[in-house]
C-alpha atoms as a PDB file:
ATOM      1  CA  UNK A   1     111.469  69.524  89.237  1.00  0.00           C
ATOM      2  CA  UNK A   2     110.487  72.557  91.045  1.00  0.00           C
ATOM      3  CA  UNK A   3     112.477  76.101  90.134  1.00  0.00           C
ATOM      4  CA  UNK A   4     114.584  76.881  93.458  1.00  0.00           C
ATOM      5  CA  UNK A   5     113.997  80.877  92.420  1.00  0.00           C
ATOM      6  CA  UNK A   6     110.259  80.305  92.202  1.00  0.00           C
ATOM      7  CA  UNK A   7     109.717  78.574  95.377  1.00  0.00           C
ATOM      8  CA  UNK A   8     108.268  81.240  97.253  1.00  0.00           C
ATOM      9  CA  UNK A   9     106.201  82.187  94.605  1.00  0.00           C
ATOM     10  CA  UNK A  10     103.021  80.841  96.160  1.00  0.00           C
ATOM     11  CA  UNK A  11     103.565  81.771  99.589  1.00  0.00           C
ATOM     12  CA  UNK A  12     100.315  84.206 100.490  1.00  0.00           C
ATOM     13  CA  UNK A  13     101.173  86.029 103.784  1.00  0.00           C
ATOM     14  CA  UNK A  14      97.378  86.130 103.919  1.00  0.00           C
ATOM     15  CA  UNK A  15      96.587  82.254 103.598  1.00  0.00           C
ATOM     16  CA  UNK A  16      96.120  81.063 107.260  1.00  0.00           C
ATOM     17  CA  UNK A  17      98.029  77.676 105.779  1.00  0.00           C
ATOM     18  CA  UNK A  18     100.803  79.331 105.114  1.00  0.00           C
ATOM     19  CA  UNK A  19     101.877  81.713 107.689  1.00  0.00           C
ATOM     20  CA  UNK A  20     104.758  81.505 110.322  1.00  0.00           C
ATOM     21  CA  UNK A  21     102.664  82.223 113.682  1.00  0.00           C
ATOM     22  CA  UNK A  22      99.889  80.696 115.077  1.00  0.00           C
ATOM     23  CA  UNK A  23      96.418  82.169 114.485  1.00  0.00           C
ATOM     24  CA  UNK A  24      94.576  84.582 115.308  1.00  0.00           C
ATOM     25  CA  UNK A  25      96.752  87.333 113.811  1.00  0.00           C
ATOM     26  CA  UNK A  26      97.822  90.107 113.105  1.00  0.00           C
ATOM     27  CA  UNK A  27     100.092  91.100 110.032  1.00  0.00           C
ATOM     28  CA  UNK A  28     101.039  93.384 106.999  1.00  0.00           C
ATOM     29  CA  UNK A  29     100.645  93.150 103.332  1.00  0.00           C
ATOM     30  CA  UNK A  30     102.816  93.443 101.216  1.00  0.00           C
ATOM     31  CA  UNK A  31     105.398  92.050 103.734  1.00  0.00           C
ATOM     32  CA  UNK A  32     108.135  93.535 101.737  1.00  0.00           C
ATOM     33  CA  UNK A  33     108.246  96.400 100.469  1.00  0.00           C
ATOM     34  CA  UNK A  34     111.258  97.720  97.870  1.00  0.00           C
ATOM     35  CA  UNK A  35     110.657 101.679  97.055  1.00  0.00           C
ATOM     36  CA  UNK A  36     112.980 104.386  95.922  1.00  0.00           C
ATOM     37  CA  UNK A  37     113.523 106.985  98.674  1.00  0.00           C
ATOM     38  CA  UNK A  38     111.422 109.685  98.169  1.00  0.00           C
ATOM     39  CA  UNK A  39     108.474 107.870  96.716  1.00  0.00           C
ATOM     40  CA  UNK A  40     105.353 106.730  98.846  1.00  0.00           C
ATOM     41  CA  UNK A  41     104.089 103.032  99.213  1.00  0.00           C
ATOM     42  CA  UNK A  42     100.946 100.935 100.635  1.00  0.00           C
ATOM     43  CA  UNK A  43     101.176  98.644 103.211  1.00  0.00           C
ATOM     44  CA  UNK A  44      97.645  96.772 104.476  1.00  0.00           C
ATOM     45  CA  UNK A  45      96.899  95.711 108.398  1.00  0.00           C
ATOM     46  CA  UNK A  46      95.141  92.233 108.041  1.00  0.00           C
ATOM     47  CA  UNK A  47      93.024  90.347 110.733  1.00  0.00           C
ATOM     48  CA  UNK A  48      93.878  86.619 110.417  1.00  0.00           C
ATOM     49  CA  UNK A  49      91.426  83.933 111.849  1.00  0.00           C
ATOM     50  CA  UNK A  50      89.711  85.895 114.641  1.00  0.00           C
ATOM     51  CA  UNK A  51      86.117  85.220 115.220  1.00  0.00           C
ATOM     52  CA  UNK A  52      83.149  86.661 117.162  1.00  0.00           C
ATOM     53  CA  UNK A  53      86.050  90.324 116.550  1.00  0.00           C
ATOM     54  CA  UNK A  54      83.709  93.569 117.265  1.00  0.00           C
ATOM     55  CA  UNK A  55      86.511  95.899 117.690  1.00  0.00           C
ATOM     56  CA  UNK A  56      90.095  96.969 117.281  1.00  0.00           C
ATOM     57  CA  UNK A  57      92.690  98.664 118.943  1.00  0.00           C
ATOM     58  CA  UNK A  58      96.348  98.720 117.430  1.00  0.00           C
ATOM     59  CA  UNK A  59      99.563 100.268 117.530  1.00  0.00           C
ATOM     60  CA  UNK A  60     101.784  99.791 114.566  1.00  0.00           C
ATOM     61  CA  UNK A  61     105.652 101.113 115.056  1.00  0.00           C
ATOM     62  CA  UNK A  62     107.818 102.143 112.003  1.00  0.00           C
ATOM     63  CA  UNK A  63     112.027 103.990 111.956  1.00  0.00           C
ATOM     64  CA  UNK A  64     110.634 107.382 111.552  1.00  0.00           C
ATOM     65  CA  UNK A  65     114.100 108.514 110.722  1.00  0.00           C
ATOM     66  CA  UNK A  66     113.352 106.108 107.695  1.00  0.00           C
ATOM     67  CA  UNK A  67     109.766 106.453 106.554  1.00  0.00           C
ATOM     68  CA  UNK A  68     106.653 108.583 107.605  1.00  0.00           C
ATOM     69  CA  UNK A  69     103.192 108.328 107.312  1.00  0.00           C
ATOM     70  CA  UNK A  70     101.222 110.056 104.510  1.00  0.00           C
ATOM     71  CA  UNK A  71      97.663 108.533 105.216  1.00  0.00           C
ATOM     72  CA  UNK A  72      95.684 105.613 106.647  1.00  0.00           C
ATOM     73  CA  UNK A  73      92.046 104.720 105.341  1.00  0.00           C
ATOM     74  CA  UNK A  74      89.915 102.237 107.239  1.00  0.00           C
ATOM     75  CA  UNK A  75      90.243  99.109 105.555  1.00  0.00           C
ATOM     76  CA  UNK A  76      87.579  96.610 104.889  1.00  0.00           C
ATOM     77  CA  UNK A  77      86.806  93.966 107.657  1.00  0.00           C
ATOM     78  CA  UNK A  78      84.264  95.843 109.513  1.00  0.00           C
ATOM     79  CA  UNK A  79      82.054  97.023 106.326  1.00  0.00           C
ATOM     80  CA  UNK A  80      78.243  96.773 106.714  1.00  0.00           C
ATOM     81  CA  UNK A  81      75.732  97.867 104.388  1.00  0.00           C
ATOM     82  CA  UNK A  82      74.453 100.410 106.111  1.00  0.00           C
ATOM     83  CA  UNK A  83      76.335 101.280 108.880  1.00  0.00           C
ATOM     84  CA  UNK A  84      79.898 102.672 108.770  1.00  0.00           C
ATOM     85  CA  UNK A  85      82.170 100.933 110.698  1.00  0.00           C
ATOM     86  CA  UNK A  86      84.118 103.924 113.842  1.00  0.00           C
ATOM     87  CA  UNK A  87      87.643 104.246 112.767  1.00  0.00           C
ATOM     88  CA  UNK A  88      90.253 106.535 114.514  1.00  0.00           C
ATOM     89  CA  UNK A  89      93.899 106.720 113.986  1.00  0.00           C
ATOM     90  CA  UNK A  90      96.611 108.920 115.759  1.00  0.00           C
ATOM     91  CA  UNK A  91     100.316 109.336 114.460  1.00  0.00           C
ATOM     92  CA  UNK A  92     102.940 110.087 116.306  1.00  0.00           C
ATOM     93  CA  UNK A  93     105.822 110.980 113.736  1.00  0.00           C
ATOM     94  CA  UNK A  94     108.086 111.881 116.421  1.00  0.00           C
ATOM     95  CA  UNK A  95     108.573 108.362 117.917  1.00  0.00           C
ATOM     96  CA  UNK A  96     107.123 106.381 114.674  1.00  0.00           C
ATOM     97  CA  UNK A  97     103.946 104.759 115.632  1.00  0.00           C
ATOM     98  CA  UNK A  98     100.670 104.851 114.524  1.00  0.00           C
ATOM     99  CA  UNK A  99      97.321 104.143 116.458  1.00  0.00           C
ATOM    100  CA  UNK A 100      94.168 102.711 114.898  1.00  0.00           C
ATOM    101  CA  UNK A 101      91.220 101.901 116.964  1.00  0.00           C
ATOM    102  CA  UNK A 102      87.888 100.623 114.894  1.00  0.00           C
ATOM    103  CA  UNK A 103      84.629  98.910 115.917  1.00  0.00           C
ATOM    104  CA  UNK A 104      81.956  97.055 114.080  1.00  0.00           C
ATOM    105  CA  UNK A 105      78.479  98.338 113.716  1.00  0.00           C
ATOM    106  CA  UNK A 106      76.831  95.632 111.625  1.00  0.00           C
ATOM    107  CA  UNK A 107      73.185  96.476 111.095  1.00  0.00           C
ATOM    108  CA  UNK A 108      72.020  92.130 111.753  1.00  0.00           C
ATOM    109  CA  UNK A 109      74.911  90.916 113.543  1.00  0.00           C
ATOM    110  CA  UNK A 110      77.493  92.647 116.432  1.00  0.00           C
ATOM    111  CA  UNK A 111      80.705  90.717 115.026  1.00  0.00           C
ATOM    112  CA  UNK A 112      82.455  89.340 112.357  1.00  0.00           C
ATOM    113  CA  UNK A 113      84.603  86.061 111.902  1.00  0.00           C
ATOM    114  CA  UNK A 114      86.886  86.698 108.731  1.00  0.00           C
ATOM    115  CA  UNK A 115      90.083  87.243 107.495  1.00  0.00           C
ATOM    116  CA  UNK A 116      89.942  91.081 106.393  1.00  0.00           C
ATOM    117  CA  UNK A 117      91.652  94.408 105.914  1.00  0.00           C
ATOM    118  CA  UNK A 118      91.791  96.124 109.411  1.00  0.00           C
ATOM    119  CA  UNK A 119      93.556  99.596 107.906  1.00  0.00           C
ATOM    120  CA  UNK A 120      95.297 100.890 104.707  1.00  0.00           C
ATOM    121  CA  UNK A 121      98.688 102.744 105.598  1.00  0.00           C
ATOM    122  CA  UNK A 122     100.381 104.867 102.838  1.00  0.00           C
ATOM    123  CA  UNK A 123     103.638 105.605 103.925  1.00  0.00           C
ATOM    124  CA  UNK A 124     106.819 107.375 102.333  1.00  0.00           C
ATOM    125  CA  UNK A 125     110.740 106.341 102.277  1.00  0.00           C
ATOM    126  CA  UNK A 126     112.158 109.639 103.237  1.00  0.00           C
ATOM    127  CA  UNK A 127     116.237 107.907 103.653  1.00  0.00           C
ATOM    128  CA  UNK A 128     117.523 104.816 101.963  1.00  0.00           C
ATOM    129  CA  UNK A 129     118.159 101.925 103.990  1.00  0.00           C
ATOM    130  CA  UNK A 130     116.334  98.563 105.330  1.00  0.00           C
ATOM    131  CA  UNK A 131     113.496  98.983 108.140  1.00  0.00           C
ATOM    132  CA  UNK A 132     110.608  97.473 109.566  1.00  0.00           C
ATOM    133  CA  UNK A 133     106.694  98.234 110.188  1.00  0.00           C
ATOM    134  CA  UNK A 134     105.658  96.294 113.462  1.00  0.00           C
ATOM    135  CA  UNK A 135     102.706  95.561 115.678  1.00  0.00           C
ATOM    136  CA  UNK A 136     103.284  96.947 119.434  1.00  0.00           C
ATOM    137  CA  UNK A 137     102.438  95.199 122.201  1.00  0.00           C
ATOM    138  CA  UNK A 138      99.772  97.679 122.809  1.00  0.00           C
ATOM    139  CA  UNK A 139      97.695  95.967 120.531  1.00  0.00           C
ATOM    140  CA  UNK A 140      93.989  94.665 121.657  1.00  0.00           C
ATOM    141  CA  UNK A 141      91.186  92.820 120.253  1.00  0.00           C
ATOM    142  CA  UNK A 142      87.831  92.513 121.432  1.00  0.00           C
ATOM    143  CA  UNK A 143      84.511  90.569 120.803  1.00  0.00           C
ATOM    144  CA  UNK A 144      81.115  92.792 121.178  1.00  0.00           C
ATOM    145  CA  UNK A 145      81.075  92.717 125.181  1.00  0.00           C
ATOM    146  CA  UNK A 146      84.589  94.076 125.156  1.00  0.00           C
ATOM    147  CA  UNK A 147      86.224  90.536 126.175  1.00  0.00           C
ATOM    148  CA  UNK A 148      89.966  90.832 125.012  1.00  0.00           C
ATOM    149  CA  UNK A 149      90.861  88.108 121.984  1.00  0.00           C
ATOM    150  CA  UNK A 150      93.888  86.473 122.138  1.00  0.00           C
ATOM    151  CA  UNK A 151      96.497  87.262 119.765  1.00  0.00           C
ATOM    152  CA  UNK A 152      99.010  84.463 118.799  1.00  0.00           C
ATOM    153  CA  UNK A 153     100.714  86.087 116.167  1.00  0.00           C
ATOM    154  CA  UNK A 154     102.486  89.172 114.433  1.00  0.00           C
ATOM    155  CA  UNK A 155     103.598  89.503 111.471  1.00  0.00           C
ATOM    156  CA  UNK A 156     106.078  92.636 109.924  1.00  0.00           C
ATOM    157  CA  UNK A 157     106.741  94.148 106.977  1.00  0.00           C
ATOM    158  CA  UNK A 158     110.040  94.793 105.738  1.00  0.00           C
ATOM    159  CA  UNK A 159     110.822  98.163 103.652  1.00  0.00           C
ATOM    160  CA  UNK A 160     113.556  98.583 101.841  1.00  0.00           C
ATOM    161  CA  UNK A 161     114.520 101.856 100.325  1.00  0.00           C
ATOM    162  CA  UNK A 162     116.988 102.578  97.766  1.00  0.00           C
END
């Protein structure tokens, strides 16, 4: 007899069987998030299910009265052995959003077609309270001749800060 308190236990926000929306995607990881105020946390921005993706260019939203950003690192999708991938961001911690544009530069091949880490965000809980980290509607993806993928999904992460 399954455990009612374990159920959700297995669900992987990052298993394209399991999520809410319909793929390709874009979402967070960890989708929740419980910090103490005044303490920092990581939140990932995953590429679900997209293939032939050569490039990137997302807006993320967040309560600024809530949390701000301490840093973003380019995440992992776009890696190539010898070629870095170009990664910008731009915050905005004014109106709480956050830009990241990337683009692969794959040294045999001019896309990729995997699930992967797009960006890591560090952010910090600077008030307690409940808010969330979105995708805008800004957001854009784009196979090597700069042909726009669609997106069918978003996902959010939900902070909660005590």
């Amino acid at each position: 007899v399954p455990n009612p308190a374990s159920e959700d236990i297995f669900d992987n926000p990052l298993d394209e069987e399991e999520v809410e929306y319909d793929l390709p995607a874009l979402t967070f990881y960890p989708v929740e998030v419980d910090v103490a105020a005044g303490t920092s946390f990581g939140v990932d921005v995953f590429a679900l299910g997209f293939e032939n993706l050569a490039g990137t260019s997302i807006r993320i939203t967040f309560d600024e009265n809530r949390i701000t950003s301490a840093s973003i690192i380019p995440g992992t999708i776009f890696e190539d052995a010898q070629n870095d991938p170009i990664f910008f961001s731009e915050v905005n911690m004014e109106d709480g959003w956050i830009n990241l544009t990337a683009s692969f530069l794959g040294s045999d091949s001019a896309s990729v077609s995997t699930t992967g880490s797009v960006a890591q965000l560090t952010f910090t809980a600077v008030a307690t309270g409940d808010s969330k980290i979105q995708f805008g509607t800004e957001c854009e993806m784009v196979d090597p001749d700069d042909v726009l993928l669609e997106i069918n999904g978003f996902g959010e992460a939900s902070i909660t800060a005590n």
